[in-house]
Protein backbone atom coordinates (compact mmCIF):
# COMPACT_ATOMS: atom_id res chain seq x y z
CA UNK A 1 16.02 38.10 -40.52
CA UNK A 2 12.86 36.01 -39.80
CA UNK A 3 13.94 32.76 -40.51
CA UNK A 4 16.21 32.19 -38.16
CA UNK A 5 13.22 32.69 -35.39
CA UNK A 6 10.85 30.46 -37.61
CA UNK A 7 13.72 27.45 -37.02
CA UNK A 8 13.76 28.53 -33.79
CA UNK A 9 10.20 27.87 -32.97
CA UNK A 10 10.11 25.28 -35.28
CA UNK A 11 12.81 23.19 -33.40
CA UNK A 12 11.04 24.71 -29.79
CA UNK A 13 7.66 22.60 -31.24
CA UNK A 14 9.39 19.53 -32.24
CA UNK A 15 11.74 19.59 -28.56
CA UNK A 16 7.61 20.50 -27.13
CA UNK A 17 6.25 17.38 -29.15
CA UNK A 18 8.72 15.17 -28.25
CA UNK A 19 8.40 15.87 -24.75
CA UNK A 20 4.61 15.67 -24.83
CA UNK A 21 4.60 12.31 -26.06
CA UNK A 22 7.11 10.74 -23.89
CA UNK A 23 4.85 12.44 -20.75
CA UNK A 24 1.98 10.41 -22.40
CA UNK A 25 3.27 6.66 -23.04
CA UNK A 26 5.54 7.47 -19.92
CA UNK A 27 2.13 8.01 -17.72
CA UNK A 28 0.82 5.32 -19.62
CA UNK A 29 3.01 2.69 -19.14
CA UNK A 30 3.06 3.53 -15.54
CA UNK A 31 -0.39 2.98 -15.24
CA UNK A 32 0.14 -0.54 -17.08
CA UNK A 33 2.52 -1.28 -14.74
CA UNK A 34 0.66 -0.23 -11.56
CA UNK A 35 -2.44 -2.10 -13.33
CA UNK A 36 -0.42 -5.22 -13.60
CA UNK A 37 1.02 -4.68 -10.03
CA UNK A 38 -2.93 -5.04 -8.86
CA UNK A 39 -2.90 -8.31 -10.50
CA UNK A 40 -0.08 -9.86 -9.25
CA UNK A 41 -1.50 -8.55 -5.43
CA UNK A 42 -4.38 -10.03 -6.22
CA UNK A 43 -3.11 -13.66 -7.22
CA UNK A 44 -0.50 -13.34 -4.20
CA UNK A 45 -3.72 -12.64 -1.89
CA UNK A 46 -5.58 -15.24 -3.77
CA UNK A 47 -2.59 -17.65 -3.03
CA UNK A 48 -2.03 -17.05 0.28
CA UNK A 49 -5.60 -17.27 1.12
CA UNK A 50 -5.87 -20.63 -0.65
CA UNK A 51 -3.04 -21.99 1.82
CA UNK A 52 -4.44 -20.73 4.53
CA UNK A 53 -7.73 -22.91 3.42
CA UNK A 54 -5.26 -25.84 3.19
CA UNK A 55 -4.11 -25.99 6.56
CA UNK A 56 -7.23 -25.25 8.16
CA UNK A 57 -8.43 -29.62 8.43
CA UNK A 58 -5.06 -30.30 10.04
CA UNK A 59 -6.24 -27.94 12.70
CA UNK A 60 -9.52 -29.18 12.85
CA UNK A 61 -8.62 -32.36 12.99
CA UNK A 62 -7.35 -31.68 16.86
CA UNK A 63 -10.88 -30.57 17.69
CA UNK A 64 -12.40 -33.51 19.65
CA UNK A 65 -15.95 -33.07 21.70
CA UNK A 66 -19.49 -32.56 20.69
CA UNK A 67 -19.09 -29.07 22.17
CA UNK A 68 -16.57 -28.01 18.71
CA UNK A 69 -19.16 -30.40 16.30
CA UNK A 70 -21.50 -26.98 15.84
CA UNK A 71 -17.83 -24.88 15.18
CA UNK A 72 -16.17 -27.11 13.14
CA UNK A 73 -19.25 -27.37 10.60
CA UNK A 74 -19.46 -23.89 10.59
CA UNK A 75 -15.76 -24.15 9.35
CA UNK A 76 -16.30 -25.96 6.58
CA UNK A 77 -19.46 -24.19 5.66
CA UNK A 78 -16.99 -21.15 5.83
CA UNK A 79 -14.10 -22.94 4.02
CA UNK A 80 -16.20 -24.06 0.66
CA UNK A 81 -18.46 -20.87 0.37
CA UNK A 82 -14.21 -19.16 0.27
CA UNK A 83 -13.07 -21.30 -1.58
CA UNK A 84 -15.77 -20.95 -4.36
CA UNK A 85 -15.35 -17.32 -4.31
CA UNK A 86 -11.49 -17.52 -4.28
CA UNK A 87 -11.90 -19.97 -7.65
CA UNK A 88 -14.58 -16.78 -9.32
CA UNK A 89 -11.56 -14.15 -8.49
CA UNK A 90 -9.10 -16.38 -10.21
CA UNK A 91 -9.69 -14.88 -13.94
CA UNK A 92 -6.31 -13.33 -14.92
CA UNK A 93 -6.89 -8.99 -15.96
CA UNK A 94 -10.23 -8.61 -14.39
CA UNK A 95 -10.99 -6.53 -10.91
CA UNK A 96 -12.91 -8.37 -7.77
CA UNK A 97 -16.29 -7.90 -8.30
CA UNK A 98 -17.23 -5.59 -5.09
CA UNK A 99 -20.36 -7.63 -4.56
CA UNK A 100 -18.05 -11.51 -4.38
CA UNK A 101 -15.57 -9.14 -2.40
CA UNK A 102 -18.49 -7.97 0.31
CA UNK A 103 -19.24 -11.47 0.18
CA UNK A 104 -15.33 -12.85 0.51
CA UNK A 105 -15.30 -10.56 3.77
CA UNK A 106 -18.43 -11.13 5.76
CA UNK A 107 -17.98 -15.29 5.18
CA UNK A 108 -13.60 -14.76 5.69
CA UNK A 109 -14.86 -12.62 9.46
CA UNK A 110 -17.10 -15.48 10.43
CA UNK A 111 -14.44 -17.83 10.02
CA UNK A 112 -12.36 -15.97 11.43
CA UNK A 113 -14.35 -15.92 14.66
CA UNK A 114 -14.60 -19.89 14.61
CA UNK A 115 -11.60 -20.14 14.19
CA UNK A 116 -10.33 -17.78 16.89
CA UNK A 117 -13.03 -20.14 19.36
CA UNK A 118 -11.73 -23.15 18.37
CA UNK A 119 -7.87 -21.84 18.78
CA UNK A 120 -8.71 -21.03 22.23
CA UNK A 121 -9.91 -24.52 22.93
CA UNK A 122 -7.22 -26.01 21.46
CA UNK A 123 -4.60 -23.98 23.03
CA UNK A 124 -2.82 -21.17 21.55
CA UNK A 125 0.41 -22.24 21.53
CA UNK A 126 -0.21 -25.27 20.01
CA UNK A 127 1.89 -25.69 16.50
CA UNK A 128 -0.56 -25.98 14.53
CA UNK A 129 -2.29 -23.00 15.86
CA UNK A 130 1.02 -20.87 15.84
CA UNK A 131 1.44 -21.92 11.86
CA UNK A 132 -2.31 -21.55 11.10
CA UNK A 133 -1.40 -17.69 12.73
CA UNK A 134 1.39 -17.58 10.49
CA UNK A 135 -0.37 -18.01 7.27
CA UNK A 136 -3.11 -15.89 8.44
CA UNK A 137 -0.89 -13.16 8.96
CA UNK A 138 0.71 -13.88 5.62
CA UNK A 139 -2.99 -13.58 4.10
CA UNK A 140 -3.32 -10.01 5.65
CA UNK A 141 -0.06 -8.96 4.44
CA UNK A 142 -1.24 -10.12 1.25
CA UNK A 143 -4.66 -8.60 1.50
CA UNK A 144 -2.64 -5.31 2.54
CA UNK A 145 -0.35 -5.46 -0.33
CA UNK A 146 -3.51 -5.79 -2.57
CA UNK A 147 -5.03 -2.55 -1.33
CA UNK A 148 -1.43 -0.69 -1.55
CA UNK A 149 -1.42 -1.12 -5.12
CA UNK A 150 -4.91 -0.68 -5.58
CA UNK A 151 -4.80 2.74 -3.69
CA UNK A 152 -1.63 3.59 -5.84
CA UNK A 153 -3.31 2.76 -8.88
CA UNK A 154 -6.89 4.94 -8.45
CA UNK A 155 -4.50 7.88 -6.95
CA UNK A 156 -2.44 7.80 -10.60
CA UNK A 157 -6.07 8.47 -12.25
CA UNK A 158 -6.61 11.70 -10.42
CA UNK A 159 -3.23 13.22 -11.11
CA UNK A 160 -1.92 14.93 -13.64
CA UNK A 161 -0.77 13.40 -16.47
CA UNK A 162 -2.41 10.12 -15.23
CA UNK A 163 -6.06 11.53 -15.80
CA UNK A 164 -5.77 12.51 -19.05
CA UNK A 165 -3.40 8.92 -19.87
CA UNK A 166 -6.25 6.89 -18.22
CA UNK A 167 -9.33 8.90 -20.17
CA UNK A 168 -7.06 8.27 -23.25
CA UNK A 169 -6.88 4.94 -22.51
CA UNK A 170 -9.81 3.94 -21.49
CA UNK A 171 -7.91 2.70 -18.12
CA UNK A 172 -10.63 5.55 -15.83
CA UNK A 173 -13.42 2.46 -16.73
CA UNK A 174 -11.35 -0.24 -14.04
CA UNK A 175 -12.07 0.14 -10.97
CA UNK A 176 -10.75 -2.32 -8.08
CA UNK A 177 -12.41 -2.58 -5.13
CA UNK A 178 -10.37 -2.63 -1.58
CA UNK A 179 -10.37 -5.73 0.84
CA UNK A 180 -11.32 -4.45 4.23
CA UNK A 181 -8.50 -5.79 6.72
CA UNK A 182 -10.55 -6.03 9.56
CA UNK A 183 -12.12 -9.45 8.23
CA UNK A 184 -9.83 -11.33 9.65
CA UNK A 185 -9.57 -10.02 12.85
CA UNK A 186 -9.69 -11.72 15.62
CA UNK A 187 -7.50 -14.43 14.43
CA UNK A 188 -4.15 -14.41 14.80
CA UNK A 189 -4.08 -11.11 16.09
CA UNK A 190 -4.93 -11.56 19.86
């Protein structure tokens, strides 16, 4: 009369394990995906930041005056001191480094700025101001998509199973900082 309740709850804690473990790998997988989804924002970002750079001496090539001299050197202070900071965020599986990323923002709003002035000399509706604009805005959409995943990944750390699949798996140690939008404000959006 008792062993047909010990197969019972024998089967019930295999059916229980079985379950258990597919919660696990299936929260951790998830979290490798949404891990690798961070990197792949980040290269896009990386990318469309780096052809933003590129098109940036066709437009200042149409500055002419000594009045745009002090912007345009400004420019390409701002251009270099990005584009050494994009080459240190290159390195596949690693997070920004919240200090280069402070940095990244403070250098990518300044240029911003110049930019902006020097668009307004030029003439807004230039072309090669209205396809500077458009890779600028592809750079933010970038930049946003980066912070989407990013936001999705730290949110599957604090919910169940995530937290205990991350602790498990050593995955609670990354931590990605966010790129603050604003930094390239005004350009492109005025």
């Amino acid at each position: 009369m008792k062993k047909p309740w010990l197969i019972f709850a024998g089967l019930c804690a295999v059916v229980l394990a079985i379950v258990m473990i597919c919660v696990i790998f299936g929260s951790y997988t998830s979290m490798l995906r949404s891990k690798n989804r961070v990197h792949a924002g980040k290269d896009l970002m990386i990318t469309a930041c780096g052809n933003q750079l590129d098109q940036i001496p066709d437009l200042l090539s149409l500055a002419s005056g000594t009045d745009a001299a002090p912007i345009v050197s400004r420019i390409h202070d701002a251009m270099e001191q990005i584009q050494t900071l994009l080459i240190r965020f290159q390195p596949p599986d690693t997070p920004l480094d919240p200090n280069l990323v402070s940095l990244f923002e403070q250098t990518q709003s300044r240029l911003a700025e110049d930019l902006d002035i020097l668009a307004r000399d030029i003439g807004t509706s230039h072309p090669r101001v209205q396809e500077l604009t458009d890779l600028y805005l592809n750079t933010i959409y970038a930049a946003g998509r980066y912070n989407k995943e990013v936001t999705y990944f730290h949110s599957r750390k604090k919910v169940f199973p995530g937290m205990f699949t991350a602790k498990w798996f050593h995955l609670d140690d990354l931590h990605f900082p966010l790129i603050d939008i604003t930094c390239f404000e005004p350009w492109g959006l005025k």
